[in-house]
Protein backbone atom coordinates (compact mmCIF):
# COMPACT_ATOMS: atom_id res chain seq x y z
CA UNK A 1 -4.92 3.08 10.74
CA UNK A 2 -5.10 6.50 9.08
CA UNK A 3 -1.84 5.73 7.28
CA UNK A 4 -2.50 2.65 5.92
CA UNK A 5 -5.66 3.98 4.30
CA UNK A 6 -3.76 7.08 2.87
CA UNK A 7 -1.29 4.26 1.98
CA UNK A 8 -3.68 2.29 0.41
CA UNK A 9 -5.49 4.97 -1.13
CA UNK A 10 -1.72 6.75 -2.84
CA UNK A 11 -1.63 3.19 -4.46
CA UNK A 12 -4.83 3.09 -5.60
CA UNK A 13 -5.06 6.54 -7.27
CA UNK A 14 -0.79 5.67 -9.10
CA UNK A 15 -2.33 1.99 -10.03
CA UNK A 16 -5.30 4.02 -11.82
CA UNK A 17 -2.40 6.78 -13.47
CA UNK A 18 -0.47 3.24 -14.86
CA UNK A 19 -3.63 1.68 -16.19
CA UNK A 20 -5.20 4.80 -17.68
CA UNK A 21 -2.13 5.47 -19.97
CA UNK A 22 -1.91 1.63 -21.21
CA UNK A 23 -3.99 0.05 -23.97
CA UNK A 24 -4.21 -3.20 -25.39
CA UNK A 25 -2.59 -1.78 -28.21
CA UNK A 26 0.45 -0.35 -26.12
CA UNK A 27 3.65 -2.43 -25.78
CA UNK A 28 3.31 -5.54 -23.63
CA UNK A 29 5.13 -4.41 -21.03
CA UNK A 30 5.20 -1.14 -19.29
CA UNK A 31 7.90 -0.45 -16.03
CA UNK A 32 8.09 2.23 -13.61
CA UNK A 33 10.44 2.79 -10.72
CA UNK A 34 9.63 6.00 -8.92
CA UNK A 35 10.28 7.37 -5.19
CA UNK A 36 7.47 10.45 -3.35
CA UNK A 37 8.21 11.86 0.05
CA UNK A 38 5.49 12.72 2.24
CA UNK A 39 4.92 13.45 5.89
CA UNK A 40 1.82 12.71 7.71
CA UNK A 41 0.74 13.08 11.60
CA UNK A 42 -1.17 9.81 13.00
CA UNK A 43 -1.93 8.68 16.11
CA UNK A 44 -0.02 5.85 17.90
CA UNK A 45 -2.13 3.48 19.42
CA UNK A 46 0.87 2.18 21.24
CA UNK A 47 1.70 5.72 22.47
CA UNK A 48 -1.95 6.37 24.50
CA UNK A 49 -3.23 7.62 20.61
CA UNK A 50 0.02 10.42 21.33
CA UNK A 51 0.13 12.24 17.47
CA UNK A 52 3.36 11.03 15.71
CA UNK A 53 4.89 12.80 12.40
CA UNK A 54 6.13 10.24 10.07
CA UNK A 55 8.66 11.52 7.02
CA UNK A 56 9.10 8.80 4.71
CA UNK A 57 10.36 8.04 0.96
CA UNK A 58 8.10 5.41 -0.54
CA UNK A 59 10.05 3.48 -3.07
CA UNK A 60 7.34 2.34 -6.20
CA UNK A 61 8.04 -0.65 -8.63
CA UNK A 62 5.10 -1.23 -10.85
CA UNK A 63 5.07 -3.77 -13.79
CA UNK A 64 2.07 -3.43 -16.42
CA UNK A 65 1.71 -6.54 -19.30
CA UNK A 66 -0.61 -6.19 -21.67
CA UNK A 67 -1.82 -9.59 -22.83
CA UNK A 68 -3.01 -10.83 -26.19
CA UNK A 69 -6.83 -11.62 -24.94
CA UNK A 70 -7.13 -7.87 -24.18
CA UNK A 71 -6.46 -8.39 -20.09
CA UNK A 72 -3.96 -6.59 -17.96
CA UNK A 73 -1.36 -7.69 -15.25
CA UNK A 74 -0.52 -4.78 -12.77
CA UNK A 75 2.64 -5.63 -9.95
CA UNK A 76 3.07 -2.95 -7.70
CA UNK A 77 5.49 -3.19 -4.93
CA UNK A 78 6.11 -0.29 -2.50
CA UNK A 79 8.76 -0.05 0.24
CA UNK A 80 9.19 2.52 2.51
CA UNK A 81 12.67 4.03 2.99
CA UNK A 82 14.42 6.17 5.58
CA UNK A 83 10.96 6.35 7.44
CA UNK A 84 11.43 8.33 10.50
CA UNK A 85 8.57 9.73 13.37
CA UNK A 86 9.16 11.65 16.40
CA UNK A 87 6.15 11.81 19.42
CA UNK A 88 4.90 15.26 18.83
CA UNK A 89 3.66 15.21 22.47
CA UNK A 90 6.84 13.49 24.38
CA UNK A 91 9.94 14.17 21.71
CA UNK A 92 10.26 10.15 21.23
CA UNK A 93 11.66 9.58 17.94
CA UNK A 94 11.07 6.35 15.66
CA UNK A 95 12.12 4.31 12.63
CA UNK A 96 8.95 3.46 10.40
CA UNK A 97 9.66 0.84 7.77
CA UNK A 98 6.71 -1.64 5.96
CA UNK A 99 6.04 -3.07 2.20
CA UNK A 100 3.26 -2.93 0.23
CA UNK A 101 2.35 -5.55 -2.70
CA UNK A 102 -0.56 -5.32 -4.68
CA UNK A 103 -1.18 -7.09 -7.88
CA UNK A 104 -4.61 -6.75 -10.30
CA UNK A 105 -5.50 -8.45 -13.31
CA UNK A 106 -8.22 -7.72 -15.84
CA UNK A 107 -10.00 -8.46 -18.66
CA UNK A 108 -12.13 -5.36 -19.66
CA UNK A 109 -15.07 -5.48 -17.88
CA UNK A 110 -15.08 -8.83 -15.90
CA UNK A 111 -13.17 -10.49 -14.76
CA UNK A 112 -10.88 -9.30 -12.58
CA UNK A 113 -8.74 -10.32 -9.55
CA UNK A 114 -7.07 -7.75 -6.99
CA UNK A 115 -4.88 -8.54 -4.31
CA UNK A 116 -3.51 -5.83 -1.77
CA UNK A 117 -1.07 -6.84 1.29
CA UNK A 118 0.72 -4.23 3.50
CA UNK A 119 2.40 -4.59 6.60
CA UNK A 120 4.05 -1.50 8.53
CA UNK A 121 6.04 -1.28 11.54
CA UNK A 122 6.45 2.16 13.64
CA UNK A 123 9.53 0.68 16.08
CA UNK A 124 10.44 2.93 19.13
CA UNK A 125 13.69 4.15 20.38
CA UNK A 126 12.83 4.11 23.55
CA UNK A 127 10.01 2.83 25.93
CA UNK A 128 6.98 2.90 24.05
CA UNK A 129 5.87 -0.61 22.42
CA UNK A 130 6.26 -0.78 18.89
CA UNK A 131 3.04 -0.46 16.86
CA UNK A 132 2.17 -3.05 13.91
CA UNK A 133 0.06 -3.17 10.83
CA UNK A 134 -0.64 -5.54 8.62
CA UNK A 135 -3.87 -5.20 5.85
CA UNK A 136 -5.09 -7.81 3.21
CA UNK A 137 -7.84 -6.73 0.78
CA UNK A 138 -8.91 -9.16 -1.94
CA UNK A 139 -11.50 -8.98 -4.46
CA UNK A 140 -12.20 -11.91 -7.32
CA UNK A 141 -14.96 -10.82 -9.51
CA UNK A 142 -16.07 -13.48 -12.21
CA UNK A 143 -16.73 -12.82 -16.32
CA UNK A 144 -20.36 -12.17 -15.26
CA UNK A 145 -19.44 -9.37 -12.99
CA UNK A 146 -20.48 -11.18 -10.25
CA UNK A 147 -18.31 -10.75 -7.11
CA UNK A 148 -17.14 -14.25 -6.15
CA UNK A 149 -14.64 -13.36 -3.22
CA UNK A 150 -13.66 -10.51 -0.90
CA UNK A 151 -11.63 -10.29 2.38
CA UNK A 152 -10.84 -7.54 3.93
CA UNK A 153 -8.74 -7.85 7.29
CA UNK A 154 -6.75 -4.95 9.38
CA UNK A 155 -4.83 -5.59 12.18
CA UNK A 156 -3.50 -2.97 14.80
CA UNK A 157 -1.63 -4.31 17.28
CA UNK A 158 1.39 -3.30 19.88
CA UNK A 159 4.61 -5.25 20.86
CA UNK A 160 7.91 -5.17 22.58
């Protein structure tokens, strides 16, 4: 749960890097393809809440158009590569893998539409079940700033 949130949250603060350094005025179209490595410790559900270390690259892709009404398209897809954990309690070792696609569009205020979808898998090499995420968090906001729909659903769960 931790993960996804600092997952979430990585994407959030990059999305807000892109859209701060593109106007209106800026070329219609704006493309960046960039890789971070980080390691976090989080507990595995799965595992008795056991702390795991995950290393992992996390591959970005984000698309920015700028359109002629003075709105914004964001596409931001996120995969994680050569994602690997080890059980800092029993030694197990894991392979972590997951995707992450968000896409926003705006018009300066209102209105504005934000989609975010991430799934994550932390599978086992040995006996331990393997421990799934999965996240959606929408937002629609109408022209009159009024929020017109929100879901927000996380799922935890173990299997195999």
């Amino acid at each position: 749960m931790k993960k996804l949130t600092r997952f979430a949250a990585v994407l959030t603060a990059l999305s807000g890097l892109v859209l701060g350094s593109v106007s209106a005025a800026a070329s219609p179209v704006f493309r960046q393809n960039f890789r971070i490595t980080v390691t976090e410790v989080g507990l595995d559900v799965c595992a008795g809440g056991q702390p795991v270390s995950v290393t992992e690259t996390l591959h970005f892709v984000t698309l920015v158009n700028a359109d002629n009404a003075g709105g914004f398209h964001v596409n931001t897809v996120v995969n994680i590569e050569n994602g690997t954990g080890t059980n800092l309690v029993t030694g197990e070792h894991y392979v972590a893998t997951g995707a992450n696609a968000t896409s926003f569009e705006a018009k300066p205020p209102f209105p504005f539409v934000s989609t975010n979808e991430a799934t994550s898998v932390l599978v086992s090499t040995g006996g331990t079940p393997n421990l799934y995420s999965k996240i959606l968090i929408h937002e629609t906001v109408n022209a009159n700033g009024l929020l017109t729909a929100e879901i927000f659903d996380f799922q935890v769960f173990c299997r195999g």
